[in-house]
PDB file of N, CA and C in Angstrom:
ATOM      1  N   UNK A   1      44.348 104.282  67.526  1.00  0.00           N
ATOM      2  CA  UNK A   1      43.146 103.688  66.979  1.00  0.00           C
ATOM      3  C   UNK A   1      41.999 104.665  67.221  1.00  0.00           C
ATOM      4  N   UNK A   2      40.984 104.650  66.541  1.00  0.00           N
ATOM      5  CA  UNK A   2      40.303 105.941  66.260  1.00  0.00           C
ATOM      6  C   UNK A   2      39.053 104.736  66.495  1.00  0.00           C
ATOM      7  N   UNK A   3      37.952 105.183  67.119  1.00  0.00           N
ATOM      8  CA  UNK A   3      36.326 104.918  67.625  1.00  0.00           C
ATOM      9  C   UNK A   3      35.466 105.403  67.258  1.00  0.00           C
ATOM     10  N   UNK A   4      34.278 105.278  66.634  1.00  0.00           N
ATOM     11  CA  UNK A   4      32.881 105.861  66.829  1.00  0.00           C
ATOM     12  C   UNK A   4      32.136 105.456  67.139  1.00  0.00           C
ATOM     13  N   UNK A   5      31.516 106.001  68.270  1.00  0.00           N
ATOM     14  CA  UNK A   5      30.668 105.824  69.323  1.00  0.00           C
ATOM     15  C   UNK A   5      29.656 106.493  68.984  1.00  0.00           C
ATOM     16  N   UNK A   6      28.452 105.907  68.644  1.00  0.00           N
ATOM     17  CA  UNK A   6      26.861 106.390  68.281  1.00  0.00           C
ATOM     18  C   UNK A   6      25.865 106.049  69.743  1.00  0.00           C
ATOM     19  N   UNK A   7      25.699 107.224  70.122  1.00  0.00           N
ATOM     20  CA  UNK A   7      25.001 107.665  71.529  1.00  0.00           C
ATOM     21  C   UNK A   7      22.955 107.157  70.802  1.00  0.00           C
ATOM     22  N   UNK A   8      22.416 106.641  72.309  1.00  0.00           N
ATOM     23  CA  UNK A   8      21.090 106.480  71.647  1.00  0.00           C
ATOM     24  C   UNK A   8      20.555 107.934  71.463  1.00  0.00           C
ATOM     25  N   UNK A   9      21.016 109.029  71.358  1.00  0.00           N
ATOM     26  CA  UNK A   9      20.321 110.597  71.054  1.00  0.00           C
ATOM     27  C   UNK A   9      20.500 110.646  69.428  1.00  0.00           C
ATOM     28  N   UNK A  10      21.682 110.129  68.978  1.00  0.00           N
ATOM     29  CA  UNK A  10      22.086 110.035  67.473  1.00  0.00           C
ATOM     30  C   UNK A  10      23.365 110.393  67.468  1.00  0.00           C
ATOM     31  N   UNK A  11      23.534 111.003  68.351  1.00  0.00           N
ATOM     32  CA  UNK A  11      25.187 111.587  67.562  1.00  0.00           C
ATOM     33  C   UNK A  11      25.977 110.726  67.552  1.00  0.00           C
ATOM     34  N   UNK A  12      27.274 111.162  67.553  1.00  0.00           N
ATOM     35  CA  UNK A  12      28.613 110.115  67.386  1.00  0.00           C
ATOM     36  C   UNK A  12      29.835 110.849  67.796  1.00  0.00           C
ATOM     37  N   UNK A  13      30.257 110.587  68.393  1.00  0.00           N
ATOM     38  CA  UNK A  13      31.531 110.852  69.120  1.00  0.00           C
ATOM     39  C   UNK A  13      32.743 110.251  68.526  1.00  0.00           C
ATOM     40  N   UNK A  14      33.795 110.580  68.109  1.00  0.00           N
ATOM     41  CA  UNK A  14      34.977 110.438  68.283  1.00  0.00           C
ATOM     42  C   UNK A  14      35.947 110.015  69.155  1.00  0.00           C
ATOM     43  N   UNK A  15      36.205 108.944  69.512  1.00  0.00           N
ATOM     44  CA  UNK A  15      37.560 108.646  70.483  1.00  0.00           C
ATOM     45  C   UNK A  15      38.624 107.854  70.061  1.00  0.00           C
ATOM     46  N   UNK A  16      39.880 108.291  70.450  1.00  0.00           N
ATOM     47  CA  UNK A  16      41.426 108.095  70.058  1.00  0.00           C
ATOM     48  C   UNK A  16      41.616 107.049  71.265  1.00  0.00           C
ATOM     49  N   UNK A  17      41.865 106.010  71.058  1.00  0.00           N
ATOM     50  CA  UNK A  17      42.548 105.059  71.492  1.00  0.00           C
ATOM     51  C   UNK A  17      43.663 104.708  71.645  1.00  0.00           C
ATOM     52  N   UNK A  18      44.771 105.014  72.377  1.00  0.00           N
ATOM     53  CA  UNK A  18      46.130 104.320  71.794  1.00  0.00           C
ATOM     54  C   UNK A  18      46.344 102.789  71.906  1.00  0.00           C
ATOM     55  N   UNK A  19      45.943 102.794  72.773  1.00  0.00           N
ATOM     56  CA  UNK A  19      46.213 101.095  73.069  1.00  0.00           C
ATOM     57  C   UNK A  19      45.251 100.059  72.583  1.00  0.00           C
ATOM     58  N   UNK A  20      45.701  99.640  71.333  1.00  0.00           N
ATOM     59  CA  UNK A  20      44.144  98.603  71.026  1.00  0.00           C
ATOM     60  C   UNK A  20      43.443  97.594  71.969  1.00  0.00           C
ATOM     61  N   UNK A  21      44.708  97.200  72.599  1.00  0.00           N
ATOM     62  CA  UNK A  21      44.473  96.160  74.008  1.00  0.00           C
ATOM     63  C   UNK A  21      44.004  96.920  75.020  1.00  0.00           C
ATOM     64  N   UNK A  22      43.389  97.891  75.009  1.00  0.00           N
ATOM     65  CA  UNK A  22      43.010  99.007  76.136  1.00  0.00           C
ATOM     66  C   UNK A  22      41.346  98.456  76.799  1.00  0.00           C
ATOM     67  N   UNK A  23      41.157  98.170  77.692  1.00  0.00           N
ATOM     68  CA  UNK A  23      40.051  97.323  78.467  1.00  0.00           C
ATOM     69  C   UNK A  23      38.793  98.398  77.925  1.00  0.00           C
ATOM     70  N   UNK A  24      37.712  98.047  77.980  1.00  0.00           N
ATOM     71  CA  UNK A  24      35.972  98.652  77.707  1.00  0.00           C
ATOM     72  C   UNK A  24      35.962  99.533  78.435  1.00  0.00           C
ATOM     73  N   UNK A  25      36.376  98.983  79.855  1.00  0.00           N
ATOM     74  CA  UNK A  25      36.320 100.072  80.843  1.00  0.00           C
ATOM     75  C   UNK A  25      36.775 101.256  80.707  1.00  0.00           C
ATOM     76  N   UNK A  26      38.179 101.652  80.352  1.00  0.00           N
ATOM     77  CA  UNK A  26      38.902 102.616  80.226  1.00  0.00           C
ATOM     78  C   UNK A  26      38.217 103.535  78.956  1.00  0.00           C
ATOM     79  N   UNK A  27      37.665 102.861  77.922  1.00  0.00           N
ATOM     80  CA  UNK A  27      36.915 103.471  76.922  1.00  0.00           C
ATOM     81  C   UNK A  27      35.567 104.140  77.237  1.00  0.00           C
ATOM     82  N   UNK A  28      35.150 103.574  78.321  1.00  0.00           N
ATOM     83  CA  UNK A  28      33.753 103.757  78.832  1.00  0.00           C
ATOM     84  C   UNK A  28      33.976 105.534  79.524  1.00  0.00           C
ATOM     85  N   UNK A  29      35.315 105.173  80.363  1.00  0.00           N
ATOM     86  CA  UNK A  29      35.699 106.013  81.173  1.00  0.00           C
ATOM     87  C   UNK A  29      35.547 107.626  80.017  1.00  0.00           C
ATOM     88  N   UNK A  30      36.210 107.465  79.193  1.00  0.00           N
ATOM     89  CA  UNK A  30      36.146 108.346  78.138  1.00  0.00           C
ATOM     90  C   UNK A  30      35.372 108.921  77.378  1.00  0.00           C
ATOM     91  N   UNK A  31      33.907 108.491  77.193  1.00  0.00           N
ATOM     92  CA  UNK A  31      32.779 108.323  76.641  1.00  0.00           C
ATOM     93  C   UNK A  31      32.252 109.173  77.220  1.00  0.00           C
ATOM     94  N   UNK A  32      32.666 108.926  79.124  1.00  0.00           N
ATOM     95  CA  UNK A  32      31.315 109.070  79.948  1.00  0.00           C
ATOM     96  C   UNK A  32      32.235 110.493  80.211  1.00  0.00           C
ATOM     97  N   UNK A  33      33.126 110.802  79.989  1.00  0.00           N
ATOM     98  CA  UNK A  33      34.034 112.231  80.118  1.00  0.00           C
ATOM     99  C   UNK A  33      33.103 113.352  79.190  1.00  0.00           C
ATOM    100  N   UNK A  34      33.015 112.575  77.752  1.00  0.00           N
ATOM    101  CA  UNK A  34      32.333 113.345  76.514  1.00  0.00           C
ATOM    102  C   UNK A  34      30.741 113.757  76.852  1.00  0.00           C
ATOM    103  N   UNK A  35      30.436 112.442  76.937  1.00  0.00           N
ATOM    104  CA  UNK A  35      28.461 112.331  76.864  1.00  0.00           C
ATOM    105  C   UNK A  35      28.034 112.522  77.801  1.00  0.00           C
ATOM    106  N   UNK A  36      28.788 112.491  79.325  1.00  0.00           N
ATOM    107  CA  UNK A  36      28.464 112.632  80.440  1.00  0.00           C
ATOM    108  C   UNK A  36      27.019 111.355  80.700  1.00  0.00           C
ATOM    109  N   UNK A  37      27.034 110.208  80.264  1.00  0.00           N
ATOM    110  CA  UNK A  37      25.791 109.174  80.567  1.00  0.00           C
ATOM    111  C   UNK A  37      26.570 108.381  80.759  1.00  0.00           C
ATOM    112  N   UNK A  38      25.614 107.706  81.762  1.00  0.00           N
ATOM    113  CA  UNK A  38      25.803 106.081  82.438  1.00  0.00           C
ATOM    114  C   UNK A  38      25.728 105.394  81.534  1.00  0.00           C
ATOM    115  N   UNK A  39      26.236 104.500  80.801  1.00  0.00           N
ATOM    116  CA  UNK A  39      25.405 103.525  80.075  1.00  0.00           C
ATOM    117  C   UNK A  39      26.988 102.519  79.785  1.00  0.00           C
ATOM    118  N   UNK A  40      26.644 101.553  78.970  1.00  0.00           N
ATOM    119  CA  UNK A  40      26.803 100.335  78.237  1.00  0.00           C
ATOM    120  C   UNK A  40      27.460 100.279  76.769  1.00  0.00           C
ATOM    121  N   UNK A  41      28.215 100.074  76.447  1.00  0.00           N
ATOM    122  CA  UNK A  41      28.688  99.774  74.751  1.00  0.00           C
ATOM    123  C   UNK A  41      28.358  98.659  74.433  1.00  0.00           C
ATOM    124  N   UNK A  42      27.733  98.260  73.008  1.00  0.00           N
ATOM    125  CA  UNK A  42      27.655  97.294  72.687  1.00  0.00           C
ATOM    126  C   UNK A  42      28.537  97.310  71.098  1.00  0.00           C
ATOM    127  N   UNK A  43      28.850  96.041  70.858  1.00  0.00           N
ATOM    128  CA  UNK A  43      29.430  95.926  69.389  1.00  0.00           C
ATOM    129  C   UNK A  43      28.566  94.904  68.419  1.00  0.00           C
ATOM    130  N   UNK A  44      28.245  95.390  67.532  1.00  0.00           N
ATOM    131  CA  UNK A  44      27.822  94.224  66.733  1.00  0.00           C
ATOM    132  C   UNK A  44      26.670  93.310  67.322  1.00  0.00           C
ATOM    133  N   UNK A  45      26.100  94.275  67.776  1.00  0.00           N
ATOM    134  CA  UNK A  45      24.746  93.752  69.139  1.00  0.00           C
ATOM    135  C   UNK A  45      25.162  93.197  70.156  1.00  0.00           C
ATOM    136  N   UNK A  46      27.036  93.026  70.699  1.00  0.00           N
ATOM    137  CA  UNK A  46      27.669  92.703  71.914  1.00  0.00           C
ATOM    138  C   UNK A  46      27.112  93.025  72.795  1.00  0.00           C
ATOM    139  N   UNK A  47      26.696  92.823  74.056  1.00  0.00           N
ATOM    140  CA  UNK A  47      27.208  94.034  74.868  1.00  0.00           C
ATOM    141  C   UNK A  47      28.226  93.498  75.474  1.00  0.00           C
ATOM    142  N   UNK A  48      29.493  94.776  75.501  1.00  0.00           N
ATOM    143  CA  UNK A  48      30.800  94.589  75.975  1.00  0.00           C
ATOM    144  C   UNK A  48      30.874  94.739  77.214  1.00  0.00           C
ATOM    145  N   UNK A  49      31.370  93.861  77.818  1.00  0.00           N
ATOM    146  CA  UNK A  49      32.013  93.879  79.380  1.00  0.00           C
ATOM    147  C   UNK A  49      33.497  94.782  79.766  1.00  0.00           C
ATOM    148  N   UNK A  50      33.131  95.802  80.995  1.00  0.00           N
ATOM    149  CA  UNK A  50      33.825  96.790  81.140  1.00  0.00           C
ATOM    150  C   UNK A  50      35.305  95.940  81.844  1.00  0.00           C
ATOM    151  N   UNK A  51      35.445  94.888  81.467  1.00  0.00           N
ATOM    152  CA  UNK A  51      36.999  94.390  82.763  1.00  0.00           C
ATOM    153  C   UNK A  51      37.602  93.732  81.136  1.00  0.00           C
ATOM    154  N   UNK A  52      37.072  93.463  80.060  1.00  0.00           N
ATOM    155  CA  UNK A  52      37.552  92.818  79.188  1.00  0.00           C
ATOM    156  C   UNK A  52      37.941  93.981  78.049  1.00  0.00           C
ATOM    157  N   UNK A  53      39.253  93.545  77.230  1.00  0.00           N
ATOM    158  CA  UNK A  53      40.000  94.236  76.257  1.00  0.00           C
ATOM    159  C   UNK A  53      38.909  94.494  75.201  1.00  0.00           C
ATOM    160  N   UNK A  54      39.269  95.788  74.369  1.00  0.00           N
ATOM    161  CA  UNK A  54      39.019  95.661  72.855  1.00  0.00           C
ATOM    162  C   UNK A  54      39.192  94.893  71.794  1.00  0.00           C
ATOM    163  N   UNK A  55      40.357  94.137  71.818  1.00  0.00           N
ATOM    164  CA  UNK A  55      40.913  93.316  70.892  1.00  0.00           C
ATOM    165  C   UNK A  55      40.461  91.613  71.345  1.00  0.00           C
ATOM    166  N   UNK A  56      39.756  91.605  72.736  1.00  0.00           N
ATOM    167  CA  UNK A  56      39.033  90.649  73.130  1.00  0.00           C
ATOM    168  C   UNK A  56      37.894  90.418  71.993  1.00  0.00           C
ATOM    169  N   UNK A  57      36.976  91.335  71.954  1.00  0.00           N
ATOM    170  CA  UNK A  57      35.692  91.586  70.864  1.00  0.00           C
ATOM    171  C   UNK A  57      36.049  91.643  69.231  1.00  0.00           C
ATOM    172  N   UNK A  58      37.228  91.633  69.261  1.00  0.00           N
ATOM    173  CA  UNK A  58      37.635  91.979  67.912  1.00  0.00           C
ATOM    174  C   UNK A  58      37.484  93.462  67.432  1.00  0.00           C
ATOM    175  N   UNK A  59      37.639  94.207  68.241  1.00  0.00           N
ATOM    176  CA  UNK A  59      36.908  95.714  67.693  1.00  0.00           C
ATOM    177  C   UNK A  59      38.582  96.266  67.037  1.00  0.00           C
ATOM    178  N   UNK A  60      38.335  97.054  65.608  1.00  0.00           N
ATOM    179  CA  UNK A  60      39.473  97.177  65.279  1.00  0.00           C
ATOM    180  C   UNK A  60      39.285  98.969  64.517  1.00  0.00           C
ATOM    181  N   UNK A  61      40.342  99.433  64.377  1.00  0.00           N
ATOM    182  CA  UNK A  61      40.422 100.743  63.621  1.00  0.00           C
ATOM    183  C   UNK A  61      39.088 101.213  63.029  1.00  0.00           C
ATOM    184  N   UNK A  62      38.297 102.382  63.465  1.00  0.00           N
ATOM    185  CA  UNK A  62      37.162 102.857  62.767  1.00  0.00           C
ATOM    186  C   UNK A  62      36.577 102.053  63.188  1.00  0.00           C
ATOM    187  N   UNK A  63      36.431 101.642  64.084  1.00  0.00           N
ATOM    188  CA  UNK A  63      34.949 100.616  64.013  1.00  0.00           C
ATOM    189  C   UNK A  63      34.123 101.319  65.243  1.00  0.00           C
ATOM    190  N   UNK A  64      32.486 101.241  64.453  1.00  0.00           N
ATOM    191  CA  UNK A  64      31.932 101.953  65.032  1.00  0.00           C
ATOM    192  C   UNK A  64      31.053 100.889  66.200  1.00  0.00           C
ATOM    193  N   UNK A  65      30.587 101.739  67.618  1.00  0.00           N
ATOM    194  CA  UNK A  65      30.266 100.888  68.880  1.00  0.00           C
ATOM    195  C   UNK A  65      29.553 102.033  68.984  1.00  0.00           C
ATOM    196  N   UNK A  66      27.802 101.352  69.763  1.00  0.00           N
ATOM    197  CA  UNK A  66      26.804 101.840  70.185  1.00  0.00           C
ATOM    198  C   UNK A  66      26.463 102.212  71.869  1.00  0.00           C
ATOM    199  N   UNK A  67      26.691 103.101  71.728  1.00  0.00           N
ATOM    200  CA  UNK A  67      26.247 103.607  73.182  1.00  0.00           C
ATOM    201  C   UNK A  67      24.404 103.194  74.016  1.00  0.00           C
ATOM    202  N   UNK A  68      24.878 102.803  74.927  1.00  0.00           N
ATOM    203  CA  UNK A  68      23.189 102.261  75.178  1.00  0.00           C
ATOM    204  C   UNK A  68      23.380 102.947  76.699  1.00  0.00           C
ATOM    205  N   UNK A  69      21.947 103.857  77.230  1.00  0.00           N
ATOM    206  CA  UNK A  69      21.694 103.742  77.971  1.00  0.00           C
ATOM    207  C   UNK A  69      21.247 102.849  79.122  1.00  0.00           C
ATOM    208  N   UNK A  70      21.671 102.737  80.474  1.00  0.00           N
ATOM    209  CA  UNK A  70      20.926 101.640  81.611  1.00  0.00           C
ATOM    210  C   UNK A  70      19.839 102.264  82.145  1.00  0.00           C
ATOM    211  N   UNK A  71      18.499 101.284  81.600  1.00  0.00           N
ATOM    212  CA  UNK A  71      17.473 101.192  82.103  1.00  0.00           C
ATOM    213  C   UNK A  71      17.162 100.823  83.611  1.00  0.00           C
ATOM    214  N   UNK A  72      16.841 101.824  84.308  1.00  0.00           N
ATOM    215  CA  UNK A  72      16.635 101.389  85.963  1.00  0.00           C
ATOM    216  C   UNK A  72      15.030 101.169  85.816  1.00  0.00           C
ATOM    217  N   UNK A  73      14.674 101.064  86.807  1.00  0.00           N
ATOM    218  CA  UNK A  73      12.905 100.277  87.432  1.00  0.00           C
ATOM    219  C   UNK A  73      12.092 101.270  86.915  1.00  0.00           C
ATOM    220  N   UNK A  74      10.891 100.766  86.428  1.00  0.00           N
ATOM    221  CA  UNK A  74       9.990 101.939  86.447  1.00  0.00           C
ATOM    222  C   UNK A  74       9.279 102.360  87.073  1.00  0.00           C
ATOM    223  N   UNK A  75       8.815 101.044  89.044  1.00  0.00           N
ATOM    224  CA  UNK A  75       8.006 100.913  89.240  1.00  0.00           C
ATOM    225  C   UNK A  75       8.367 102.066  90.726  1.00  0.00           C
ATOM    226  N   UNK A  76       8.785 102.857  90.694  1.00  0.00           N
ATOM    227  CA  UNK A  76       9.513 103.657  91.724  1.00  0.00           C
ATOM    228  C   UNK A  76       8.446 104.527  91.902  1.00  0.00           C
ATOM    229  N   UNK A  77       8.119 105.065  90.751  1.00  0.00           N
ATOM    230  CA  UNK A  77       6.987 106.459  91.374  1.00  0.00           C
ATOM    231  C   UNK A  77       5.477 105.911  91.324  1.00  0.00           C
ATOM    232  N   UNK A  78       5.353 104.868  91.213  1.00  0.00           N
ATOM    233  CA  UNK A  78       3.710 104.363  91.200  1.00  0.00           C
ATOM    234  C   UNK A  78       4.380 103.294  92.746  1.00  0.00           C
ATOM    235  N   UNK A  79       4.902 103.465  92.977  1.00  0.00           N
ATOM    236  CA  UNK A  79       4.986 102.488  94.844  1.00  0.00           C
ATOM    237  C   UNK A  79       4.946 103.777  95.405  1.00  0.00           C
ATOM    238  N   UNK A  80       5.628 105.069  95.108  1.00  0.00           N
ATOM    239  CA  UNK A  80       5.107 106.075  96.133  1.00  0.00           C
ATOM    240  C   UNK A  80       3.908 106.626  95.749  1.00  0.00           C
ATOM    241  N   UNK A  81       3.604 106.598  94.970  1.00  0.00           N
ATOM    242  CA  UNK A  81       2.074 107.263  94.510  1.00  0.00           C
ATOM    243  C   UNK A  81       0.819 106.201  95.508  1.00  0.00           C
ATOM    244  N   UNK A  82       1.637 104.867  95.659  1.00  0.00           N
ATOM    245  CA  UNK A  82       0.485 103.525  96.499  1.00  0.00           C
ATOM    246  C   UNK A  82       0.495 104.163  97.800  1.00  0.00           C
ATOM    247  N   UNK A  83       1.883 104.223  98.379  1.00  0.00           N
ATOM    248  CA  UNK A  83       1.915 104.816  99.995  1.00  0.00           C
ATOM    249  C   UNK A  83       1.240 105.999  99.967  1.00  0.00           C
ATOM    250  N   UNK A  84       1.292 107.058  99.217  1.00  0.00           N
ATOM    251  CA  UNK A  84       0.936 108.566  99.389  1.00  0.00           C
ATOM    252  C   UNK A  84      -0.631 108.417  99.514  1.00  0.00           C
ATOM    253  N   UNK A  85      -1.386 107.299  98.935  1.00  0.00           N
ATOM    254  CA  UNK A  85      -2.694 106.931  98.750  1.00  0.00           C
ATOM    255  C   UNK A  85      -2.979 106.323 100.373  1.00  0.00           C
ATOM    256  N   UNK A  86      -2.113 105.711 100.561  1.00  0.00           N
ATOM    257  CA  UNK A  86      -2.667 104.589 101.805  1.00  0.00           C
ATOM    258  C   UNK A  86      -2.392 105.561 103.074  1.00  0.00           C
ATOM    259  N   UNK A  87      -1.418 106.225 102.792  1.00  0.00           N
ATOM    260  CA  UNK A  87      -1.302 107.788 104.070  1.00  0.00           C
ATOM    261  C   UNK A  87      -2.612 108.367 103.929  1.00  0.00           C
ATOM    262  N   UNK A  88      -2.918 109.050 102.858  1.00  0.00           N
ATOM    263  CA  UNK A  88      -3.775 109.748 103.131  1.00  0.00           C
ATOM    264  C   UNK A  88      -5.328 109.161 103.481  1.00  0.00           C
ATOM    265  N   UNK A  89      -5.590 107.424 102.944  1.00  0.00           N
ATOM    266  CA  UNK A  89      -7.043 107.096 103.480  1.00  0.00           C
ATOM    267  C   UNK A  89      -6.447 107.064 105.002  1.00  0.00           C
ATOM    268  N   UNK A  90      -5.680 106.183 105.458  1.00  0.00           N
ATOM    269  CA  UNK A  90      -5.534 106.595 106.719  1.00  0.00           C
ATOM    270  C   UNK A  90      -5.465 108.177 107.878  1.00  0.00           C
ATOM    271  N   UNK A  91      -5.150 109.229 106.936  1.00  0.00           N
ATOM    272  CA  UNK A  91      -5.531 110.604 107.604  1.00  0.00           C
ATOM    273  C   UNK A  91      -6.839 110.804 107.338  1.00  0.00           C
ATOM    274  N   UNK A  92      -7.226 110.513 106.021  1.00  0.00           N
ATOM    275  CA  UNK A  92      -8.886 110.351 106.242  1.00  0.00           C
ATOM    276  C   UNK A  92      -9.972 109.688 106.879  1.00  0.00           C
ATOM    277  N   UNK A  93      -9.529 108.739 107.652  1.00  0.00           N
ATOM    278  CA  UNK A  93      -9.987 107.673 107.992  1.00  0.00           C
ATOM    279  C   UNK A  93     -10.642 108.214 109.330  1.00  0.00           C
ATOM    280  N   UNK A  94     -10.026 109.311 109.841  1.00  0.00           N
ATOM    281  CA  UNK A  94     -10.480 110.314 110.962  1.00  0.00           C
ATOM    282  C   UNK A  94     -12.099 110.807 110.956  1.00  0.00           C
ATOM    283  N   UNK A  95     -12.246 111.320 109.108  1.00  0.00           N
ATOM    284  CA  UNK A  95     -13.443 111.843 109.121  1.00  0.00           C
ATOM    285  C   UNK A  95     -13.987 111.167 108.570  1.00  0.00           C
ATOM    286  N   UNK A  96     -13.680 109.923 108.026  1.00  0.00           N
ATOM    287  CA  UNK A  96     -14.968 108.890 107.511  1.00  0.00           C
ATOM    288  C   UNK A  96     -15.162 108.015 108.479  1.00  0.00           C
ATOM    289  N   UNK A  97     -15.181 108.397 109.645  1.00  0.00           N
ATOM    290  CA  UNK A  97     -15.773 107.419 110.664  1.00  0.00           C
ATOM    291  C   UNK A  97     -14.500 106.072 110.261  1.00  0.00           C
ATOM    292  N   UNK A  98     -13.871 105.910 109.349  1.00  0.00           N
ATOM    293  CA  UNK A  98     -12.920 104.346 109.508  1.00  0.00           C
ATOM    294  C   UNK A  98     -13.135 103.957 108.093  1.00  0.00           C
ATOM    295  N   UNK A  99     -14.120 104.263 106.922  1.00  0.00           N
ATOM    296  CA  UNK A  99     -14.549 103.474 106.076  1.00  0.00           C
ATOM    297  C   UNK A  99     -13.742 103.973 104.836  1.00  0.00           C
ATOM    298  N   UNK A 100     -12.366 104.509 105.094  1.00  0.00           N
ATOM    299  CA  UNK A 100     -11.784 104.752 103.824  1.00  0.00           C
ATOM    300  C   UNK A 100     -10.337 103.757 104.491  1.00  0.00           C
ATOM    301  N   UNK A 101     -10.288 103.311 105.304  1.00  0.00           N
ATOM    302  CA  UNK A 101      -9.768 102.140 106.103  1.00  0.00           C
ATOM    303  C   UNK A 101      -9.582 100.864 105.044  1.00  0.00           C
ATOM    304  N   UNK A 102     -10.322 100.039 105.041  1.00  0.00           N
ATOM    305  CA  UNK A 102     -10.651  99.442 103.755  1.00  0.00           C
ATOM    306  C   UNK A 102     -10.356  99.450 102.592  1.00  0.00           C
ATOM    307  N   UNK A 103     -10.260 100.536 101.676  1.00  0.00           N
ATOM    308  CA  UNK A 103      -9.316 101.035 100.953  1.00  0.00           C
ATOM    309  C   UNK A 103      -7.717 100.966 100.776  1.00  0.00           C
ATOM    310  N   UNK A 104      -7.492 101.566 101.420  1.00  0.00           N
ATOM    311  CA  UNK A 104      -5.821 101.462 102.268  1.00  0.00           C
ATOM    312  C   UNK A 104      -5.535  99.701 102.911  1.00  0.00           C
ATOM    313  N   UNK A 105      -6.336  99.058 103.098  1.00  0.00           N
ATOM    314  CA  UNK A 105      -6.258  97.978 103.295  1.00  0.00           C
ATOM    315  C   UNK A 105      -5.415  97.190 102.094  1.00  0.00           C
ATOM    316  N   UNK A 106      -6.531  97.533 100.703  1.00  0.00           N
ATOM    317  CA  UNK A 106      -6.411  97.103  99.402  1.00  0.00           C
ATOM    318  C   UNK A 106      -5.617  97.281  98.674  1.00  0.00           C
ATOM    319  N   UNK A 107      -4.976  98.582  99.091  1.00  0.00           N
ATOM    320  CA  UNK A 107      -3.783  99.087  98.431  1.00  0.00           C
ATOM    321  C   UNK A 107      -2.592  98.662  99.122  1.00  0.00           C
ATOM    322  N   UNK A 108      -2.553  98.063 100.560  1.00  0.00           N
ATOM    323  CA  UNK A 108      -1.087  97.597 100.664  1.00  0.00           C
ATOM    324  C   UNK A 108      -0.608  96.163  99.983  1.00  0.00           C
ATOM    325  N   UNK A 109      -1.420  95.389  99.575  1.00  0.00           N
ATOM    326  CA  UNK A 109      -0.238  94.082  99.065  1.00  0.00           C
ATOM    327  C   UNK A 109       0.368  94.633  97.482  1.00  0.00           C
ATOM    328  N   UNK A 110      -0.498  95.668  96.890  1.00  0.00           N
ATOM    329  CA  UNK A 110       0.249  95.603  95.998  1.00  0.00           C
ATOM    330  C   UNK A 110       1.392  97.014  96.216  1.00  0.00           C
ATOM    331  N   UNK A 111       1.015  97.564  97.119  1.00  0.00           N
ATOM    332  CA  UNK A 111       2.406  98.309  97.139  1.00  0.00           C
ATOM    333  C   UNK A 111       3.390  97.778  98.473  1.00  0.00           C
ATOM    334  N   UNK A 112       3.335  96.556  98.325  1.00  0.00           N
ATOM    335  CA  UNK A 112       4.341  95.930  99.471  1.00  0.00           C
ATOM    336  C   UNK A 112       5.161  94.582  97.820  1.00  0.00           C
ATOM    337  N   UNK A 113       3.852  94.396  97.150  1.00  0.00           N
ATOM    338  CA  UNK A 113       4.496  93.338  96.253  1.00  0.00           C
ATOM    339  C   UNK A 113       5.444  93.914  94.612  1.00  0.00           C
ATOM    340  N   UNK A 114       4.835  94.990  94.644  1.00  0.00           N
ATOM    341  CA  UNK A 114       5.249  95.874  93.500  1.00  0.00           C
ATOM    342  C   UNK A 114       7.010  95.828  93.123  1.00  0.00           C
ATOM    343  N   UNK A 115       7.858  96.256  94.000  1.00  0.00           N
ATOM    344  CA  UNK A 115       8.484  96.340  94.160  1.00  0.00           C
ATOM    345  C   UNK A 115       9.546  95.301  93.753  1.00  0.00           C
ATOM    346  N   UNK A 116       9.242  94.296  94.482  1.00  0.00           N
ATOM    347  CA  UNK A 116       9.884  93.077  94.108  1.00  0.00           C
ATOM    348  C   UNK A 116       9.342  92.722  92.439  1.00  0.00           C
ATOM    349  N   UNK A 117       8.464  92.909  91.840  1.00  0.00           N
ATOM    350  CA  UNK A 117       8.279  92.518  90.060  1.00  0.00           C
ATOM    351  C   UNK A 117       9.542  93.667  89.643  1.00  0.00           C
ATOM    352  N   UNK A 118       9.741  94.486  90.292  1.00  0.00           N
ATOM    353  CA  UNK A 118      10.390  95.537  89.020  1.00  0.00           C
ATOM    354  C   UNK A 118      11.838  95.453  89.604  1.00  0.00           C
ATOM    355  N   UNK A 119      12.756  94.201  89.949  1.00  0.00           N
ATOM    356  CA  UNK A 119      13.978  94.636  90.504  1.00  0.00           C
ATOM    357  C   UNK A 119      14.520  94.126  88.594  1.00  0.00           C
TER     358      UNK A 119
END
């Protein structure tokens, strides 16, 4: 059984299947051999689960399946950009007599709460 796999960059890949009953996973495995990316197949706006068959989804000869990248957090480099802020009023805090203290005050709930919005 023959696959095309359309990557979100555009292209399309080719993969030989022998086993139509052959699990997502094992297809994934193959994908991620070619495209070298983490990601997700979806069919027919599916998204397919990697422990369940092909012939589960109905996916049959030539049929083409979309490669989707996994979106991780975005909020990773603006929580260190909060600490790198609250370090440094606190090293400053030396030569402002304390009054950049206050500051760094303001900036910890949201880089203590940040974190938890973006799991």
């Amino acid at each position: 059984m023959q696959l095309f796999i359309r990557s979100d960059a555009g292209r399309t890949l080719t993969v030989a299947v022998e086993n139509p009953a052959a699990k997502v996973g094992e297809l994934l495995s193959q994908v991620a051999a070619k495209e070298r990316v983490d990601g997700y197949l979806n069919y027919g706006g599916v998204p397919l689960r990697a422990s369940r068959s092909l012939t589960d989804y109905g996916i049959q000869n030539h049929a083409t399946l979309d490669l989707s990248r996994r979106l991780h957090g975005g909020c990773f480099g603006f929580s260190i950009l909060l600490w790198i802020l609250i370090f440094i009023c606190c090293l400053v805090s030396v030569c402002t007599c304390g009054l950049s203290l206050p500051v760094a005050l303001c900036l910890l709930p949201p880089a203590l709460l940040l974190p938890l919005c973006c799991l």
